[in-house]
C-alpha atoms as a PDB file:
ATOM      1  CA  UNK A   1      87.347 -20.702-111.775  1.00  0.00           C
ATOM      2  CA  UNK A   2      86.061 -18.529-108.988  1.00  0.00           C
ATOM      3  CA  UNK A   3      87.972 -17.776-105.708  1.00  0.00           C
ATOM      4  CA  UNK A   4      85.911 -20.207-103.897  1.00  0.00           C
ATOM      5  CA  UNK A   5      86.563 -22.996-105.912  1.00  0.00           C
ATOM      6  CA  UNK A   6      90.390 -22.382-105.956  1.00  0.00           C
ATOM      7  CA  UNK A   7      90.874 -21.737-102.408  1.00  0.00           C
ATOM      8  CA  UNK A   8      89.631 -25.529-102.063  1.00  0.00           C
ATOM      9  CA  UNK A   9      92.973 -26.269-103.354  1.00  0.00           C
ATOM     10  CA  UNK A  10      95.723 -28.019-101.378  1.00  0.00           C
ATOM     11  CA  UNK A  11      99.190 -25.797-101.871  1.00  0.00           C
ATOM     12  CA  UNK A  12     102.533 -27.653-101.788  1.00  0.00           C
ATOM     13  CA  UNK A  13     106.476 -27.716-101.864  1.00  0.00           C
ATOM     14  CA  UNK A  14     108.769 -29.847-101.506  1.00  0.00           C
ATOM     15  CA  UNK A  15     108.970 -28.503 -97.335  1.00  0.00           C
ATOM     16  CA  UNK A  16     105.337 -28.673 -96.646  1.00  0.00           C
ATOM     17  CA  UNK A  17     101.540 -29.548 -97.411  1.00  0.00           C
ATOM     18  CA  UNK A  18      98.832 -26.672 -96.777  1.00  0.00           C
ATOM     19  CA  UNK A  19      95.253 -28.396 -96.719  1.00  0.00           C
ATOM     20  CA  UNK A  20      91.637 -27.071 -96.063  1.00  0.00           C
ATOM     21  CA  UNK A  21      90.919 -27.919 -92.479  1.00  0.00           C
ATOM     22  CA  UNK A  22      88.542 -30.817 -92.376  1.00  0.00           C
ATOM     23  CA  UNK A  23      86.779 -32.138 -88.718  1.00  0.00           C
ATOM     24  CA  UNK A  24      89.326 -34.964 -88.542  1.00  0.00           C
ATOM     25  CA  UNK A  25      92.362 -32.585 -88.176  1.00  0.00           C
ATOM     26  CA  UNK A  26      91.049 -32.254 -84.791  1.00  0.00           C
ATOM     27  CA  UNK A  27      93.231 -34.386 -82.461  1.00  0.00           C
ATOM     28  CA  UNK A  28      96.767 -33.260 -84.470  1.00  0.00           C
ATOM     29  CA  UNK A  29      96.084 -29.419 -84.174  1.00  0.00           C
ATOM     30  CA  UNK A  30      95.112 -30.185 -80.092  1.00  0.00           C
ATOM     31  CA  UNK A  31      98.493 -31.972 -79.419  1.00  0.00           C
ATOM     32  CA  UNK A  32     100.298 -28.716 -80.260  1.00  0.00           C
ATOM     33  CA  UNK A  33      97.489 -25.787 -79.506  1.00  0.00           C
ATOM     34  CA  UNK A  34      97.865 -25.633 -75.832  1.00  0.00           C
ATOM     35  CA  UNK A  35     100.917 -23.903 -75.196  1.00  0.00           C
ATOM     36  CA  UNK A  36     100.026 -20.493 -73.894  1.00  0.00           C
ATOM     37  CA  UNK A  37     103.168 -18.418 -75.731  1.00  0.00           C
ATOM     38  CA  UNK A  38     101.580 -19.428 -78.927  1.00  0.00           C
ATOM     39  CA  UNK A  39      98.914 -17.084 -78.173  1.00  0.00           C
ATOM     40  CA  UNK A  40     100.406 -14.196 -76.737  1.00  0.00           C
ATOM     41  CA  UNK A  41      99.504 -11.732 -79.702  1.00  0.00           C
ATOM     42  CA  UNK A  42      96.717 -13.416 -80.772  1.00  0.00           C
ATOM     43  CA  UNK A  43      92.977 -12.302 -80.631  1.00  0.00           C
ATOM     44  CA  UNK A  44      92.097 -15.269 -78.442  1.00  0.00           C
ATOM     45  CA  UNK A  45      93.085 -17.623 -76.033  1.00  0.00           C
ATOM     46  CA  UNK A  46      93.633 -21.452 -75.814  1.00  0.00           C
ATOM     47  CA  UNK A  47      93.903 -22.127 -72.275  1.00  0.00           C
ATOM     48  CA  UNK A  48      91.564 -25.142 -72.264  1.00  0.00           C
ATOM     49  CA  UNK A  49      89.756 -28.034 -73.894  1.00  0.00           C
ATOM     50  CA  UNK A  50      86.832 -26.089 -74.305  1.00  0.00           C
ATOM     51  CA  UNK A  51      88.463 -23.062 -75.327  1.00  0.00           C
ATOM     52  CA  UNK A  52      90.380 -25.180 -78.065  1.00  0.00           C
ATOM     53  CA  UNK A  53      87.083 -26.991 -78.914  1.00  0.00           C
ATOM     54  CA  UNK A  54      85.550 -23.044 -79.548  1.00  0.00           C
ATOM     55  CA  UNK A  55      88.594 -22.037 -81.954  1.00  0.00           C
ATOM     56  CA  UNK A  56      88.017 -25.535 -83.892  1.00  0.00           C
ATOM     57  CA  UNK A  57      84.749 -25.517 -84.545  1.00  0.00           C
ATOM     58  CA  UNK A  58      85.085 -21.476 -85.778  1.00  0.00           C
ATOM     59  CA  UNK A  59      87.632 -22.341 -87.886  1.00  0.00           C
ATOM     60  CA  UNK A  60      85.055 -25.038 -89.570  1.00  0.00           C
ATOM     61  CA  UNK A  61      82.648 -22.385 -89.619  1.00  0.00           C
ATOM     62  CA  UNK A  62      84.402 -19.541 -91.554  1.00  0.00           C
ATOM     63  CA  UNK A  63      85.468 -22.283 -93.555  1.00  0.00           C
ATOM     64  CA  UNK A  64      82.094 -23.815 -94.470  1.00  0.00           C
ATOM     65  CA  UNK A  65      80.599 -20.403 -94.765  1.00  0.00           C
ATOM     66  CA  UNK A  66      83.569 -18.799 -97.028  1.00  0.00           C
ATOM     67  CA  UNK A  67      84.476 -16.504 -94.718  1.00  0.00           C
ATOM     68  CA  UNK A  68      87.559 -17.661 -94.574  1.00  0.00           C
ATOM     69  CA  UNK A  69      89.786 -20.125 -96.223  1.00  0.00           C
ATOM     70  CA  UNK A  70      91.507 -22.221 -93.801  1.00  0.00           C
ATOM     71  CA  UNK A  71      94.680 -24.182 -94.077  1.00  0.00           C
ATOM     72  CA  UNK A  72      96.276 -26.842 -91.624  1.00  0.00           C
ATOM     73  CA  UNK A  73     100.284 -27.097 -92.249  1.00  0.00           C
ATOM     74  CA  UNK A  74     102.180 -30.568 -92.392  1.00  0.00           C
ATOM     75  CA  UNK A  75     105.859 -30.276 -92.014  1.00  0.00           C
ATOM     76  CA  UNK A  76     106.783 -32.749 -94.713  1.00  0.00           C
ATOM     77  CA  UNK A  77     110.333 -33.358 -93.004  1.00  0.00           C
ATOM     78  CA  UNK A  78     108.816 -34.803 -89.655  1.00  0.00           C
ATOM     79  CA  UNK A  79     105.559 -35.974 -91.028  1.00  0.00           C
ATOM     80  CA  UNK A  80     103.560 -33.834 -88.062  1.00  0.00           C
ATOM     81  CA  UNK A  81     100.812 -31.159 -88.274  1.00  0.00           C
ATOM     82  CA  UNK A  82     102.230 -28.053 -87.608  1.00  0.00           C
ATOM     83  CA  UNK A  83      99.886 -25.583 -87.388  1.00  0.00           C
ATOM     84  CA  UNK A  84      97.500 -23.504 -89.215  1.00  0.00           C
ATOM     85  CA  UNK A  85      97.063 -19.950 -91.607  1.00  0.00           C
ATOM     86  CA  UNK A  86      94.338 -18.939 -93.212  1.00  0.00           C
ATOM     87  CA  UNK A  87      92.949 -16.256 -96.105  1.00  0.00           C
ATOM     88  CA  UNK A  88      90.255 -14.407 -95.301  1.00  0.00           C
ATOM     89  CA  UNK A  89      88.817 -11.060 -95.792  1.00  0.00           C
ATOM     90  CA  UNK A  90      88.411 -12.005 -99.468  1.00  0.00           C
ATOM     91  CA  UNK A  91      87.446  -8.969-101.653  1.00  0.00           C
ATOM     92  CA  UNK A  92      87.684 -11.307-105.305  1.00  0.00           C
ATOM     93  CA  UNK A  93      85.474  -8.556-107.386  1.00  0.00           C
ATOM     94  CA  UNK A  94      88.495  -5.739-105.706  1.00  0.00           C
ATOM     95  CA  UNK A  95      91.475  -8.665-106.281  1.00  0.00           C
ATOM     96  CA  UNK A  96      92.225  -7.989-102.569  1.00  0.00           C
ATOM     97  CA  UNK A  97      92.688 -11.113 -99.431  1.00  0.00           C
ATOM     98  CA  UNK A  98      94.541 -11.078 -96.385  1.00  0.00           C
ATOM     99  CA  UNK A  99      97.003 -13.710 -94.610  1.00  0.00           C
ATOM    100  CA  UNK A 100      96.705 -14.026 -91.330  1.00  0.00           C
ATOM    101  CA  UNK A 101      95.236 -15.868 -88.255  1.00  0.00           C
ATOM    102  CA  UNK A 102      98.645 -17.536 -88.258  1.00  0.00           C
ATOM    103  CA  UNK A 103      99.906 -19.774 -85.129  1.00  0.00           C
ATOM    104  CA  UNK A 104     102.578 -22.880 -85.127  1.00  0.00           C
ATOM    105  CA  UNK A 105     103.269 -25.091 -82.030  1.00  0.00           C
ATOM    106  CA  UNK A 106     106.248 -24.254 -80.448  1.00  0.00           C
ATOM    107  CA  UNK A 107     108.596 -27.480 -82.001  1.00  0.00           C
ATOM    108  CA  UNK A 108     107.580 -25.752 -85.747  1.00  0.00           C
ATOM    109  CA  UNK A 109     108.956 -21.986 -84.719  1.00  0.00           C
ATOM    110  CA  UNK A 110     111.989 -20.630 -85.782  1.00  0.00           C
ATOM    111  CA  UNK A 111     113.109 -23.323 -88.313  1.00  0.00           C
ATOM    112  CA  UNK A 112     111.365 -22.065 -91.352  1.00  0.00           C
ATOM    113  CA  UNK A 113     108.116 -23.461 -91.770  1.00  0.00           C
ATOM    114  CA  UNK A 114     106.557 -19.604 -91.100  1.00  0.00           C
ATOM    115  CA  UNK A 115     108.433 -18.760 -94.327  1.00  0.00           C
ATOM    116  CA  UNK A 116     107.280 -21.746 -96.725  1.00  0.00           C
ATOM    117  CA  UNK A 117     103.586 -21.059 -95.606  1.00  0.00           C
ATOM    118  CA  UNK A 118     103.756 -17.784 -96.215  1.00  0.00           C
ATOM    119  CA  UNK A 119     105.321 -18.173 -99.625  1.00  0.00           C
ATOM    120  CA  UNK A 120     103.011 -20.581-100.466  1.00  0.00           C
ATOM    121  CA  UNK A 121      99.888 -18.308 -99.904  1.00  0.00           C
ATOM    122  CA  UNK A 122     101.735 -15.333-101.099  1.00  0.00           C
ATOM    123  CA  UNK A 123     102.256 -17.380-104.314  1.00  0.00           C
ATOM    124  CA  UNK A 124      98.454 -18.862-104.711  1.00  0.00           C
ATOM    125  CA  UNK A 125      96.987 -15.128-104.172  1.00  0.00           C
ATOM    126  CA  UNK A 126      99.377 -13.230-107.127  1.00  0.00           C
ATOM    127  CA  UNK A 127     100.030 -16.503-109.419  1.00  0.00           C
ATOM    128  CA  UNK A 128      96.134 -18.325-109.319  1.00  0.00           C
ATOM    129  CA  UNK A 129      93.963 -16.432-107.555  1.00  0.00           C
ATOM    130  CA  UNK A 130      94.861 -13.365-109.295  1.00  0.00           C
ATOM    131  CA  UNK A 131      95.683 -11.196-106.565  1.00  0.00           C
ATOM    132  CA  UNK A 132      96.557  -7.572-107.134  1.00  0.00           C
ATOM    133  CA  UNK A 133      97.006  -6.591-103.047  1.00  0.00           C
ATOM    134  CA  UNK A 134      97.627  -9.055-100.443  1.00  0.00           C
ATOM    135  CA  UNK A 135      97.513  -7.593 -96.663  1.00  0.00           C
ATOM    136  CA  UNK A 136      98.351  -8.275 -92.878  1.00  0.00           C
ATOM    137  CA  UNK A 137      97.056  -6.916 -89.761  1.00  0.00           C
ATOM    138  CA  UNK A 138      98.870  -7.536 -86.411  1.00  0.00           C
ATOM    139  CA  UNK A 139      98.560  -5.902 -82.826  1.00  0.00           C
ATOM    140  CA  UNK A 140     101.331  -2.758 -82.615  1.00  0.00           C
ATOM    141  CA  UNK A 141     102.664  -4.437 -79.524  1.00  0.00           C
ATOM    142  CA  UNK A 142     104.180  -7.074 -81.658  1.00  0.00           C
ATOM    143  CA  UNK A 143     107.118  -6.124 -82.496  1.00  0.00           C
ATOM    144  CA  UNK A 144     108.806  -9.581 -84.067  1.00  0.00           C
ATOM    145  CA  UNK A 145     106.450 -10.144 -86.036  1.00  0.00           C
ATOM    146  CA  UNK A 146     106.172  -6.251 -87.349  1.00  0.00           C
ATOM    147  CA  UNK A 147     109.708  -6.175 -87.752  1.00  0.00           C
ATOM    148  CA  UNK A 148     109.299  -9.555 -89.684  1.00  0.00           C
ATOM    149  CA  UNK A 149     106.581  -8.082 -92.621  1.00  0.00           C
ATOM    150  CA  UNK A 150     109.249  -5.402 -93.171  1.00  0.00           C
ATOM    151  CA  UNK A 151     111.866  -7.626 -93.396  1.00  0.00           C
ATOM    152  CA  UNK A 152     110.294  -9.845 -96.255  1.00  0.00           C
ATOM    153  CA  UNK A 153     109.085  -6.267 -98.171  1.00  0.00           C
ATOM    154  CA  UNK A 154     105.612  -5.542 -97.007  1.00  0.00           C
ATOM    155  CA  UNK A 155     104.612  -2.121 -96.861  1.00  0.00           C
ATOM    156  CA  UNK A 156     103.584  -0.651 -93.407  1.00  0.00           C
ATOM    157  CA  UNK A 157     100.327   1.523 -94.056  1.00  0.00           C
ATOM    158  CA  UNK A 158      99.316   2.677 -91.084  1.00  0.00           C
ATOM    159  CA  UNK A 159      97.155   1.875 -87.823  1.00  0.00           C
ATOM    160  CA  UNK A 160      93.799   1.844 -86.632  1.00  0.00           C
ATOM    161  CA  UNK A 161      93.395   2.422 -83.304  1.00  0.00           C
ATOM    162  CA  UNK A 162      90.752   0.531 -80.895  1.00  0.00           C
ATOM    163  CA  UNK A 163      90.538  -2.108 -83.647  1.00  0.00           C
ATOM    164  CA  UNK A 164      89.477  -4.867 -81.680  1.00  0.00           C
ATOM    165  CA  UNK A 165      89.462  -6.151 -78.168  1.00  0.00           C
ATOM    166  CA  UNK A 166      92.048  -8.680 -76.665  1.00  0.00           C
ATOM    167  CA  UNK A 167      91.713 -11.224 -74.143  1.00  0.00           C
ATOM    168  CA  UNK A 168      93.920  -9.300 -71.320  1.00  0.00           C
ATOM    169  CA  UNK A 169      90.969  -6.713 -71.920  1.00  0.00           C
ATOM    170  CA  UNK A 170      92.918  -3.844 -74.132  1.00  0.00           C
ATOM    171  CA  UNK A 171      91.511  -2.766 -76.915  1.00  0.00           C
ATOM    172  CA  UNK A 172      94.314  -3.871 -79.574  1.00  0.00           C
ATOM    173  CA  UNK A 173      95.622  -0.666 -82.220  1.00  0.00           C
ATOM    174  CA  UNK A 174      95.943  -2.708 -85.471  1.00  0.00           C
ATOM    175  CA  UNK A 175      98.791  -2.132 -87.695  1.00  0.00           C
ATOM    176  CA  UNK A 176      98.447  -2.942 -91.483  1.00  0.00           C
ATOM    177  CA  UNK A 177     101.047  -4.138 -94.027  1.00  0.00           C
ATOM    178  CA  UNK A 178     100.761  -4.920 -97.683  1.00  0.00           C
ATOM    179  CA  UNK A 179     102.181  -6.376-100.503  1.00  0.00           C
ATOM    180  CA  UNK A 180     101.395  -5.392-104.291  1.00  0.00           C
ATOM    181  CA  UNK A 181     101.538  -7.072-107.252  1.00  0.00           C
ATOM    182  CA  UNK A 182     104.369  -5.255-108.619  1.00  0.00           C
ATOM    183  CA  UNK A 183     106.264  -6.388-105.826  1.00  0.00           C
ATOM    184  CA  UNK A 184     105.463  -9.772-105.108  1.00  0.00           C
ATOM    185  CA  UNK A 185     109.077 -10.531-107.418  1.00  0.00           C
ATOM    186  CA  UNK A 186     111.023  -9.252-104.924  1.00  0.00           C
ATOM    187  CA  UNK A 187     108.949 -10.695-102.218  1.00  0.00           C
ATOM    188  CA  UNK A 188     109.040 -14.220-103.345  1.00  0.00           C
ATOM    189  CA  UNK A 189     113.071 -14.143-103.916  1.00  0.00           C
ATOM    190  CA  UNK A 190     113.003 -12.681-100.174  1.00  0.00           C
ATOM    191  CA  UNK A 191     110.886 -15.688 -98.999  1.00  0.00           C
ATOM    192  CA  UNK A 192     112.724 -18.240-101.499  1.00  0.00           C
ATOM    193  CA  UNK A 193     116.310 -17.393-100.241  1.00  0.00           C
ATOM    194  CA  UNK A 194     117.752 -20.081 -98.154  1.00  0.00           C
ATOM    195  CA  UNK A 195     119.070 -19.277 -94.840  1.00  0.00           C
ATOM    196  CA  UNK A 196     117.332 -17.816 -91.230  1.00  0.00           C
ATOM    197  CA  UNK A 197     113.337 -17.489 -91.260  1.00  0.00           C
ATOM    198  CA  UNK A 198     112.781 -13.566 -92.430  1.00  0.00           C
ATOM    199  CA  UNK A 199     109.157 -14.076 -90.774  1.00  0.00           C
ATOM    200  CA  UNK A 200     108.517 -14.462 -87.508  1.00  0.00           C
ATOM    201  CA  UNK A 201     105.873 -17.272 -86.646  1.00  0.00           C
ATOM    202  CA  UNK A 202     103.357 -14.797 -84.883  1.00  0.00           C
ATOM    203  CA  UNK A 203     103.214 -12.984 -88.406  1.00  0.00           C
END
């Protein structure tokens, strides 16, 4: 099976359910997306119907076009959507993808649900998709969330500068992380291990 066909797939634990976004996960992801310290590191801003309307419909887009494969999160221990991550940049003929264009609402940060997502992606890239490098990018400003990709054993690479412009008008430096194949073990006992989220939820 080809990337495209697997990404389709709906990824699962016993904490939460990751599904492709579809146009009726509209009204759930609204009732959380307009809380403006979600987006503080983020490469846009939801400030307003219309700019939530915008990010939905892109995120139906990329996913419609492949550009990106986009999940929505449901917290299985309250029933509620909780937010959404994505895979994109997907290289399948170099075995490369990155994680990323992560946010939660605010009642979903800090209690784990960053880490389960994450595992779960981390564990469809090396264990299905066949995976040999999976990456991050995140604005140099961001501290938490840099500190967080060391924390769970991802491999700071280096920064390029004037990567992309931010909504405050900066031009954001973009730091990149990775993990390899060879050490997604130790990555998924990091991510596995019971106790305080090792990720922070603007990873």
């Amino acid at each position: 099976m080809t990337w495209n066909d697997l990404l389709k797939t709906p990824l699962e634990n016993e904490h939460l359910l990751l599904h492709p976004v579809v146009a009726a996960d509209r009204e759930a992801l609204y009732a959380i997306a307009l809380e403006p310290s979600i987006w503080r590191h983020f490469v846009s801003r939801i400030e307003s119907d219309a700019d939530f309307e915008r990010f939905f419909a892109a995120m139906l887009a990329d996913q419609a076009a492949g550009r990106r494969a986009v999940y929505v999160i449901t917290d299985k221990r309250s029933g509620r959507t909780a937010g959404s991550m994505s895979f994109g940049n997907l290289a399948e003929a170099d075995r490369r993808i990155e994680i990323g264009w992560s946010w939660l609402g605010v009642d979903f940060q800090g209690v784990g649900v960053n880490n389960w997502a994450k595992y779960l992606l981390f564990e469809h890239a090396f264990e299905r998709l066949g995976a040999e490098r999976v990456e991050f990018k995140t604005d140099q400003l961001n501290a938490r969330a840099r500190q967080g990709l060391r924390n769970i054993g991802a491999r700071e690479e280096g920064t390029l500068r004037s990567f992309n412009p931010m909504p405050d008008g900066r031009r954001r430096d973009a730091v990149f992380y990775s993990v390899i194949r060879p050490e997604w073990p130790e990555v998924k006992a990091r991510l596995a291990t019971s106790g305080p989220p090792t990720v922070p939820d603007a990873a």
